[in-house]
Protein backbone atom coordinates (compact mmCIF):
# COMPACT_ATOMS: atom_id res chain seq x y z
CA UNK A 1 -85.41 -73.02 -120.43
CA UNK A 2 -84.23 -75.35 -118.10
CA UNK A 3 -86.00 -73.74 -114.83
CA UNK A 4 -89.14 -73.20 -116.79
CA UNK A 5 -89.34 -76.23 -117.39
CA UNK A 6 -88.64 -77.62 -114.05
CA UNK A 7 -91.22 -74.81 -112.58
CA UNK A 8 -93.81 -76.55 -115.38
CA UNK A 9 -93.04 -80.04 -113.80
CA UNK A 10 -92.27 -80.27 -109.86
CA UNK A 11 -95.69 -78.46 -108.84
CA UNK A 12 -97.94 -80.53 -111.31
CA UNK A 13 -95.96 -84.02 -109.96
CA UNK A 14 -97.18 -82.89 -106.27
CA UNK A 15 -100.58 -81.69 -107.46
CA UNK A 16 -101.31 -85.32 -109.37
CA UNK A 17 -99.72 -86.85 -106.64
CA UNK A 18 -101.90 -85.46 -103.92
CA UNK A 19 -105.02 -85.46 -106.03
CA UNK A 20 -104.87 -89.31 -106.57
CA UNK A 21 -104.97 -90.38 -102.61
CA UNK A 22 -107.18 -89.28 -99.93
CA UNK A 23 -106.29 -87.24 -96.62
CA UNK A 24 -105.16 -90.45 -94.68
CA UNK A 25 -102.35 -91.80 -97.87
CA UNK A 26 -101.14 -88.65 -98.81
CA UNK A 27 -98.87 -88.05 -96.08
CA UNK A 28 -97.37 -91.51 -96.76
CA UNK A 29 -97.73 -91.16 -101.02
CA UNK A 30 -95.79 -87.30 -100.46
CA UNK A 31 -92.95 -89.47 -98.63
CA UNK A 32 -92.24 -91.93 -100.90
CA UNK A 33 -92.10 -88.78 -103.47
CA UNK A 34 -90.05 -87.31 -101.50
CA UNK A 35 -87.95 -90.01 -100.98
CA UNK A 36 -87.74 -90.92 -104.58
CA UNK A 37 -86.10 -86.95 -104.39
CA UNK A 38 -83.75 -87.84 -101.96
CA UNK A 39 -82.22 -90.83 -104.73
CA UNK A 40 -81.48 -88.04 -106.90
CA UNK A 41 -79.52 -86.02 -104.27
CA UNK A 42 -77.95 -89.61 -103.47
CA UNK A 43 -77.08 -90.13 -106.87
CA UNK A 44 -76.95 -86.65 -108.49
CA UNK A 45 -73.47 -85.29 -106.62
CA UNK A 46 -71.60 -88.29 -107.18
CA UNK A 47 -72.72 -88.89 -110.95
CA UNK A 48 -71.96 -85.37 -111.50
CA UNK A 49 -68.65 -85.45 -109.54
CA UNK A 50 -67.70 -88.64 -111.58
CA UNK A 51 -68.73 -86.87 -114.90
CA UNK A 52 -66.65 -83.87 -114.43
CA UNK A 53 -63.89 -85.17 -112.93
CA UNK A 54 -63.44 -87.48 -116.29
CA UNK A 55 -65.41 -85.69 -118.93
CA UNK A 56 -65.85 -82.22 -118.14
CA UNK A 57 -68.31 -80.15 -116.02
CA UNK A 58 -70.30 -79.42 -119.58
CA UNK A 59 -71.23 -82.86 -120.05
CA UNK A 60 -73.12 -83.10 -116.87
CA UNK A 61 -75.91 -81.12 -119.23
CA UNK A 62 -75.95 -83.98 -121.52
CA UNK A 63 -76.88 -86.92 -118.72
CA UNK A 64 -80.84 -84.93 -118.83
CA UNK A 65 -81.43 -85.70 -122.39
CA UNK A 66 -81.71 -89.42 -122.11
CA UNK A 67 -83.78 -88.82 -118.38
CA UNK A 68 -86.36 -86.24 -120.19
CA UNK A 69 -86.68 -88.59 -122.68
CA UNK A 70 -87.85 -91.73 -121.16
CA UNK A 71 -89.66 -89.00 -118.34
CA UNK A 72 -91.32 -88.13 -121.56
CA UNK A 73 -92.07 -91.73 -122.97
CA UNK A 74 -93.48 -92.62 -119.52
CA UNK A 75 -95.65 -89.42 -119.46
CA UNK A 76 -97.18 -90.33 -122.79
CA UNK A 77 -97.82 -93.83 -121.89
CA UNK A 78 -99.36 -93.68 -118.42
CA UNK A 79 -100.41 -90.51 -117.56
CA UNK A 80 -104.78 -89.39 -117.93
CA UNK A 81 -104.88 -86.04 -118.99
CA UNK A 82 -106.61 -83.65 -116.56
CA UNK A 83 -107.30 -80.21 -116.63
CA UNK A 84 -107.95 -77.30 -114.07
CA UNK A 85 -110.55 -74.64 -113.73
CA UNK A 86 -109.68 -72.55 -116.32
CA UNK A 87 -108.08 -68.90 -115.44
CA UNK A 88 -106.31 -66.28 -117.26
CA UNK A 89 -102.13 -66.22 -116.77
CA UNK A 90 -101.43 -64.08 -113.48
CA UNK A 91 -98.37 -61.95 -115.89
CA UNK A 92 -98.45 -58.80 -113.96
CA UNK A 93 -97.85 -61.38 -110.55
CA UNK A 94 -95.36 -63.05 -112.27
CA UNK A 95 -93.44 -60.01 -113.43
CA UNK A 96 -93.30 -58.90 -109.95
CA UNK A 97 -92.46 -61.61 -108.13
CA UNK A 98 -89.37 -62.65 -110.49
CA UNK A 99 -88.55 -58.78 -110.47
CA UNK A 100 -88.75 -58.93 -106.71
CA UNK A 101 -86.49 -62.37 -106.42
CA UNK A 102 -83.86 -60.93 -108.90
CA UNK A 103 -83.67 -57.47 -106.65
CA UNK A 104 -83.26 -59.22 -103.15
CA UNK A 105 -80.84 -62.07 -104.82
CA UNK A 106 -78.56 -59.51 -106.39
CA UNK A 107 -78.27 -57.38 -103.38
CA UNK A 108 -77.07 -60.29 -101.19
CA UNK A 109 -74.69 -61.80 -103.91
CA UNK A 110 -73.00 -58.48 -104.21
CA UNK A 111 -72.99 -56.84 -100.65
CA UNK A 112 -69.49 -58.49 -100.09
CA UNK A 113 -67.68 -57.41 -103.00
CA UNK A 114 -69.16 -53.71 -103.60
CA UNK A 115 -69.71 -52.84 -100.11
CA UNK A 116 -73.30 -53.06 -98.12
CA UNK A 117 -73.73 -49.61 -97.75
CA UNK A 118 -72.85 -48.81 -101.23
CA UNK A 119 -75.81 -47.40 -103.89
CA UNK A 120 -76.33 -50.60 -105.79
CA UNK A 121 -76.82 -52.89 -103.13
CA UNK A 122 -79.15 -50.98 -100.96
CA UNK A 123 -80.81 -49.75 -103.79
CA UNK A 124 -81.45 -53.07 -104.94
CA UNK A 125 -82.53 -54.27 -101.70
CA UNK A 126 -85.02 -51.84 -101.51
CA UNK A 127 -86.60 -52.42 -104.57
CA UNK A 128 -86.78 -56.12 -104.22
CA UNK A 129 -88.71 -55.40 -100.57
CA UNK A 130 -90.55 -52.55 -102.56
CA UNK A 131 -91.84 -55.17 -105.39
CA UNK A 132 -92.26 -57.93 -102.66
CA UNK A 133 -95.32 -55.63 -101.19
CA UNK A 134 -96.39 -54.81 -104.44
CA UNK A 135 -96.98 -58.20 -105.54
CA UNK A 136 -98.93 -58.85 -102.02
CA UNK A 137 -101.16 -56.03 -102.78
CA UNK A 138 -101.31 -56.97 -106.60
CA UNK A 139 -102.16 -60.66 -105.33
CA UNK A 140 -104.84 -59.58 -103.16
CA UNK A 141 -106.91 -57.27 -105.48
CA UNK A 142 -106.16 -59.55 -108.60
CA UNK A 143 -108.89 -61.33 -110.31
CA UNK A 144 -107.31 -64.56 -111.23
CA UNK A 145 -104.09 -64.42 -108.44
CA UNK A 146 -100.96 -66.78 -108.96
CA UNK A 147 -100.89 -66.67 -105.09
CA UNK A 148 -104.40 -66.35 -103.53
CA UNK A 149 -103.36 -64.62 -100.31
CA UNK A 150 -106.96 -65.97 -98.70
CA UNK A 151 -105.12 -69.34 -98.66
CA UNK A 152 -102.63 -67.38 -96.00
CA UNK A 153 -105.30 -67.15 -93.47
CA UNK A 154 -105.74 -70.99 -92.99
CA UNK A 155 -102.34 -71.40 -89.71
CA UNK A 156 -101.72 -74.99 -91.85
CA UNK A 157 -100.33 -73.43 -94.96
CA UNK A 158 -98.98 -70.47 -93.54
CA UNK A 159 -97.11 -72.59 -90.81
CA UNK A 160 -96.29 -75.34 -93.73
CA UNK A 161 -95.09 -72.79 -95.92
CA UNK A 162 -92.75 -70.71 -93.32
CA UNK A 163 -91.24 -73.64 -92.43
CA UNK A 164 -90.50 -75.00 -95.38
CA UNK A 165 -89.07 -72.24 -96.71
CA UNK A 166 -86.21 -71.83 -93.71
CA UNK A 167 -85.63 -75.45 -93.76
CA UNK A 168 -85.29 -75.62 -97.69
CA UNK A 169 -82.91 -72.38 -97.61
CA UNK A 170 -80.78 -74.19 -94.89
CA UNK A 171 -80.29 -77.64 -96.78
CA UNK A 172 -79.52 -75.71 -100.17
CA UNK A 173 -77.11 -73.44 -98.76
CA UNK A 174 -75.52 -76.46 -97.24
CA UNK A 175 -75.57 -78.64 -100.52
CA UNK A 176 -74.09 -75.63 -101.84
CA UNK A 177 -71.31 -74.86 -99.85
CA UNK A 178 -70.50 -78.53 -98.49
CA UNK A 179 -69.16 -80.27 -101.59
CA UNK A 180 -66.65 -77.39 -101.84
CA UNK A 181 -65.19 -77.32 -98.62
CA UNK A 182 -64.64 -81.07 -99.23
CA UNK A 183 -62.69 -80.71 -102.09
CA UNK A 184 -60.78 -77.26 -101.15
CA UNK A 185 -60.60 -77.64 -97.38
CA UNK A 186 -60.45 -81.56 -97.26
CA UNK A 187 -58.39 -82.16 -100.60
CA UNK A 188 -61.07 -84.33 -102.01
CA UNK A 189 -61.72 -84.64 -105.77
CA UNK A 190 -64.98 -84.08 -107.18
CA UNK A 191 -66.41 -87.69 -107.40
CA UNK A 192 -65.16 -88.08 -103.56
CA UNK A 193 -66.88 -85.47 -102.22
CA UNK A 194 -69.90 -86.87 -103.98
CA UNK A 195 -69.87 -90.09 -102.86
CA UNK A 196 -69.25 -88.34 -98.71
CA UNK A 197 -72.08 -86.53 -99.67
CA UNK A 198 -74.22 -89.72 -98.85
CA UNK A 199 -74.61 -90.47 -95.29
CA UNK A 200 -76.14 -86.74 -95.42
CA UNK A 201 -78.21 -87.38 -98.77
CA UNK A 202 -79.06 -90.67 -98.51
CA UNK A 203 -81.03 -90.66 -95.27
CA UNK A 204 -83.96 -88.59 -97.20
CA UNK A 205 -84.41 -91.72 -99.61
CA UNK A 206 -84.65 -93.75 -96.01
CA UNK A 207 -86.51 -91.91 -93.34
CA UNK A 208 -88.60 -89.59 -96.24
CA UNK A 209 -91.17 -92.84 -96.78
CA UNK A 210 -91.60 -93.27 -92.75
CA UNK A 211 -92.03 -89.97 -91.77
CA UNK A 212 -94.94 -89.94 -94.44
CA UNK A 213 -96.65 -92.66 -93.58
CA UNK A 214 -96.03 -91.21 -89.31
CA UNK A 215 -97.55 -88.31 -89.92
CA UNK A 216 -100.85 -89.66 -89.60
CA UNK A 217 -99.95 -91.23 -86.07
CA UNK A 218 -97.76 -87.98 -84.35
CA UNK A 219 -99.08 -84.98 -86.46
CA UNK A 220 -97.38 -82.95 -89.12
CA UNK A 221 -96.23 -80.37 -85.64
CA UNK A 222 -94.25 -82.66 -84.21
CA UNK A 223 -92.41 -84.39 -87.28
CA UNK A 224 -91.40 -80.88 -88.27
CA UNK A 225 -90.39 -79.43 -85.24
CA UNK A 226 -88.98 -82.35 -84.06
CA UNK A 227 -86.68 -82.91 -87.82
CA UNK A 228 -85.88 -79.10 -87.73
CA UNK A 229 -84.41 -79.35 -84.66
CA UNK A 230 -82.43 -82.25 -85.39
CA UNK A 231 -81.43 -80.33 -88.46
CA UNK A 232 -79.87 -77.04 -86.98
CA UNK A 233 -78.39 -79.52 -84.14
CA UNK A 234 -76.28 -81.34 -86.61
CA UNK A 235 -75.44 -78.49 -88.81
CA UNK A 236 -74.76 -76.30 -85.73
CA UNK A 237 -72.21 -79.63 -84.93
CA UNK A 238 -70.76 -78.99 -88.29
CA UNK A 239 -70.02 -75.60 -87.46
CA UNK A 240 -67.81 -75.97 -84.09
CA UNK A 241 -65.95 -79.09 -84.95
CA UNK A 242 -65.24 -78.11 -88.64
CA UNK A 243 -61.32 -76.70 -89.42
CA UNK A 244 -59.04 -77.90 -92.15
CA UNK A 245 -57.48 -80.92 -89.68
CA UNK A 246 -60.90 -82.28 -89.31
CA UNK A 247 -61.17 -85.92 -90.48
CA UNK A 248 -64.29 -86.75 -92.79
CA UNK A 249 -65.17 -89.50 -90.26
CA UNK A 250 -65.95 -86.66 -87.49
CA UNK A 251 -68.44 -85.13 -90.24
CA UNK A 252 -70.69 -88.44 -90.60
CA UNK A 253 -72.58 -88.43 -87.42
CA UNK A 254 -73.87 -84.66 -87.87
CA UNK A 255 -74.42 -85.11 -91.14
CA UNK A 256 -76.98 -88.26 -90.47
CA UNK A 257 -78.97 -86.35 -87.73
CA UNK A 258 -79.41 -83.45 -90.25
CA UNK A 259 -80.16 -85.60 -93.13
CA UNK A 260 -82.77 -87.38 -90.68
CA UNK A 261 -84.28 -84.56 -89.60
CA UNK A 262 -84.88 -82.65 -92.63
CA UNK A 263 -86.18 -85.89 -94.10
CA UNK A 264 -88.58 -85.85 -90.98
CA UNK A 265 -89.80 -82.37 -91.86
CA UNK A 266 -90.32 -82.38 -95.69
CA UNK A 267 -93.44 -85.03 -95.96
CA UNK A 268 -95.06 -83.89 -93.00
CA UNK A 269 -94.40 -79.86 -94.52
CA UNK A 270 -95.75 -80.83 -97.62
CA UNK A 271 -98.51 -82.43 -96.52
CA UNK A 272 -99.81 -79.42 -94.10
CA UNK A 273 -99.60 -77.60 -96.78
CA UNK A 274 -101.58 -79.64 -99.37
CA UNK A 275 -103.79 -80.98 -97.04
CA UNK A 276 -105.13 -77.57 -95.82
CA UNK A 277 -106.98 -76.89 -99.71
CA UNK A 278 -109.41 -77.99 -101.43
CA UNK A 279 -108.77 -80.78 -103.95
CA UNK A 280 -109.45 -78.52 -106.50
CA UNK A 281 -107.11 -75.96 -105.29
CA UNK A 282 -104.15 -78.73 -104.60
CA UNK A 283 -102.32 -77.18 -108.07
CA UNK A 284 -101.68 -73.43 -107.04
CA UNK A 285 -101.27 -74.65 -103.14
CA UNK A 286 -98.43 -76.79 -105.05
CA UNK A 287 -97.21 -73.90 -107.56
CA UNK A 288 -96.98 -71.55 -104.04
CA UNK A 289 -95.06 -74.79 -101.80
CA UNK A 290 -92.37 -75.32 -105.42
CA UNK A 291 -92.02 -71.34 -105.59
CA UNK A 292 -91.67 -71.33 -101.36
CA UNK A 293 -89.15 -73.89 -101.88
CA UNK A 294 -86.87 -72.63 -104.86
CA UNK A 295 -87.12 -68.95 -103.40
CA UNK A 296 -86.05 -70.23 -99.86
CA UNK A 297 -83.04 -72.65 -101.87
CA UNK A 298 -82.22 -69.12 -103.68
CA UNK A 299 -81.93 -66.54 -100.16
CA UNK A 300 -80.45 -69.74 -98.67
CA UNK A 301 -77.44 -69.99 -101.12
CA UNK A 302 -77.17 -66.52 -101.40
CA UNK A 303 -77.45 -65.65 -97.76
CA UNK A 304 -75.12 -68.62 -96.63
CA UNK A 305 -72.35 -67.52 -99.95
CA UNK A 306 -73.04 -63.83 -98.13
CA UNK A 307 -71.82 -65.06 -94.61
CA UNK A 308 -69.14 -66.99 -96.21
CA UNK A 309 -67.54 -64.12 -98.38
CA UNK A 310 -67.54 -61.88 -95.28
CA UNK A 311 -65.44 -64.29 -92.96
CA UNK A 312 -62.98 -66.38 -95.28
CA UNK A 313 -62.16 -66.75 -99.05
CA UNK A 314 -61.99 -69.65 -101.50
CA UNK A 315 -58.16 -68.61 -101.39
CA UNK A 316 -56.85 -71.47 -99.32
CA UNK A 317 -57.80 -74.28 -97.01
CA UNK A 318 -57.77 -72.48 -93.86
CA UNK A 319 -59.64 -69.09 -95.05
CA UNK A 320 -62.36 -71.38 -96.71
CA UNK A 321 -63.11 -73.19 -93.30
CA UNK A 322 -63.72 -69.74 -91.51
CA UNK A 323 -65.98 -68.55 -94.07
CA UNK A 324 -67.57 -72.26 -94.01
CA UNK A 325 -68.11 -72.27 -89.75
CA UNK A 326 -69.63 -69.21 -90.38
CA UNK A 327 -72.10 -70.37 -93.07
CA UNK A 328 -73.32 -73.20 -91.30
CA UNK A 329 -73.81 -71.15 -88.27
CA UNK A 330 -76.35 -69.53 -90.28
CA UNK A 331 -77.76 -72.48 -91.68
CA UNK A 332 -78.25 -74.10 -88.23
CA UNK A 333 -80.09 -70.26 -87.36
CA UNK A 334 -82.82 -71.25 -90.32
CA UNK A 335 -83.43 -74.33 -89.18
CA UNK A 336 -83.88 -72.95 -85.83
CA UNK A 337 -86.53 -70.14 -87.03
CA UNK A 338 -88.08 -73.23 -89.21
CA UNK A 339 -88.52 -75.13 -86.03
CA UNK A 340 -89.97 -72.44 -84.44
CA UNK A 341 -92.68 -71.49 -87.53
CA UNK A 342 -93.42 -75.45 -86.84
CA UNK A 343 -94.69 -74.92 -83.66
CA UNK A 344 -97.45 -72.90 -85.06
CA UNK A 345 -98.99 -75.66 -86.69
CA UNK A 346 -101.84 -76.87 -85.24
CA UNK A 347 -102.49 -80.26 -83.82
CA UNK A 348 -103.69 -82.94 -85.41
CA UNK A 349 -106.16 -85.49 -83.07
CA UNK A 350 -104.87 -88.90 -83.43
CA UNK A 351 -107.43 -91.34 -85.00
CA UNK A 352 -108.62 -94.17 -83.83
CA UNK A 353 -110.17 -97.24 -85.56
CA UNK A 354 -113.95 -97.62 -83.74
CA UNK A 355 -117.33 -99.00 -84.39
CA UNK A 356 -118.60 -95.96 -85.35
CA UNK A 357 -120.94 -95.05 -88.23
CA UNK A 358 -119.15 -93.25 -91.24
CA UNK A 359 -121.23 -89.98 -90.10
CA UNK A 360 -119.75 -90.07 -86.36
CA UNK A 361 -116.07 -90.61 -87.93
């Protein structure tokens, strides 16, 4: 109930968002979104670490009641109604798709523990590939698509979307695996490795709003290729300096240039994306960026918790680190290949303020 409900909510936000500015402030309104996101990663791991270190990890449930509420009450209050053209529910998509997620997850989850030649995990890796194609072929002969593949063929949104997807895996599977190694490697409790959670976190709620509103002047290429690099440098950092004698302080400066450049990346992501649809299309290009997103958090965590089982354990300080160098070794890989689907984006000609008539511009 919980992820439907979040799946009901994050690509309407951006679609009502995007709707409500023109080309030229959207960039800049999708920053400050995102950097109202990046409070919640600020706050959320510390909050959480300070609830179940003194209450218990059930009550962290409990702190989204009084938030959906007054989400609810605000809603209500200032919110215009609006409605879309309206289409039958894609359910044969939809069955496919989360068929094809579940298949691909549960392979990767299990390879390390029953073996990756064994039956169940190839056979389930198969069939999530297998239902993957399906729901491309479904998608393009469907009447009323969840994802209209035609929307594919425009190198904005494909770019935006390939990119995103690597670069959201990445920064899961990090915010994953991170705040355990600080507390098993690093001897941290909970609401400590929260709170050293935020030079990382805490540099989307900064640099989020000014990437937006840069986009227009450097592109959406360049912020994203640019951040993704500075991502998978950082977390590729991580990865050869981290051991169980490392001191938290050496962790800080990596963690910043990742944080930066991811924070570089999202807006100006986003904003190829939404930017290269029609306004009345901005909800579905929205649905297919949130889905992009969650899927690529989903293969991140399970890809990265994959790489980790297969070179260290959770059994002491020393075997976690191993399994955690090897993680973000992988994670720094995604960013890489994110970078790279960047550079596919096309250019974006600067403009500049003239005499001109409104038909010239």
């Amino acid at each position: 109930l919980q992820g439907a409900g979040a799946a009901l909510v994050m690509p309407l936000a951006m679609a009502i968002l995007s709707g409500a500015f023109g080309r030229e402030e959207r960039a800049r309104a999708l920053g400050i979104f995102s950097g109202i996101t990046g409070c919640a990663l600020i706050i959320g791991p510390a909050i959480g670490g300070f609830i179940t270190e003194h209450l218990g990890w059930r009550w962290i449930f409990w702190i989204n009641l009084p938030i959906g509420l007054v989400a609810i009450a605000l809603v209500m209050a200032r919110l215009r109604e609006s409605f879309g053209a309206p289409a039958p529910l894609d359910v044969i998509g939809l069955m496919l798709v989360a068929l094809a997620a579940l298949a691909l997850v549960w392979g990767l989850l299990r390879g390390n523990s029953v073996g990756w030649a064994s039956a169940e995990v190839t056979g389930a890796l198969i069939a999530g590939v297998a239902l993957a194609v399906v729901f491309v072929l479904w998608e393009m002969r469907a009447a009323s698509p969840m994802v209209p593949m035609r929307l594919f063929a425009a190198k904005p949104f494909a770019s935006g979307m390939a990119a995103s997807v690597l670069f959201y895996a990445a920064m899961y599977g990090v915010l994953f695996l991170l705040p355990q190694f600080l507390q098993i490697a690093l001897g941290f409790d909970a609401f400590g490795a929260g709170l050293r959670l935020v030079p990382w976190t805490a540099t989307l709620f900064v640099t989020a709003p000014i990437a937006g509103a840069a986009v227009n002047r450097f592109g959406e290429r360049t912020l994203v290729v640019t951040g993704l690099l500075m991502q998978a440098i950082g977390v590729g950092w991580i990865s050869e300096i981290v051991s169980p004698a490392v001191s938290y302080s050496a962790l800080v400066a990596p963690l910043v240039l990742a944080g930066v450049g991811v924070s570089m990346a999202m807006p100006a992501a986003q904003n190829a994306v939404l930017s290269a649809v029609a306004v009345s299309e901005m909800g579905k290009a929205s649905g297919i960026f949130n889905m992009g997103r969650f899927l690529g958090g989903m293969f991140g965590i399970a890809a990265l918790v994959a790489s980790f089982s297969a070179n260290g354990a959770a059994d002491s300080s020393g075997h976690f680190s191993s399994g955690f160098v090897a993680a973000m070794s992988l994670a720094a890989t995604l960013s890489l290949a994110g970078a790279v689907a960047g550079l596919f984006l096309p250019t974006r000609r600067r403009v500049v303020a003239t005499t001109a008539t409104p038909q010239d511009a």
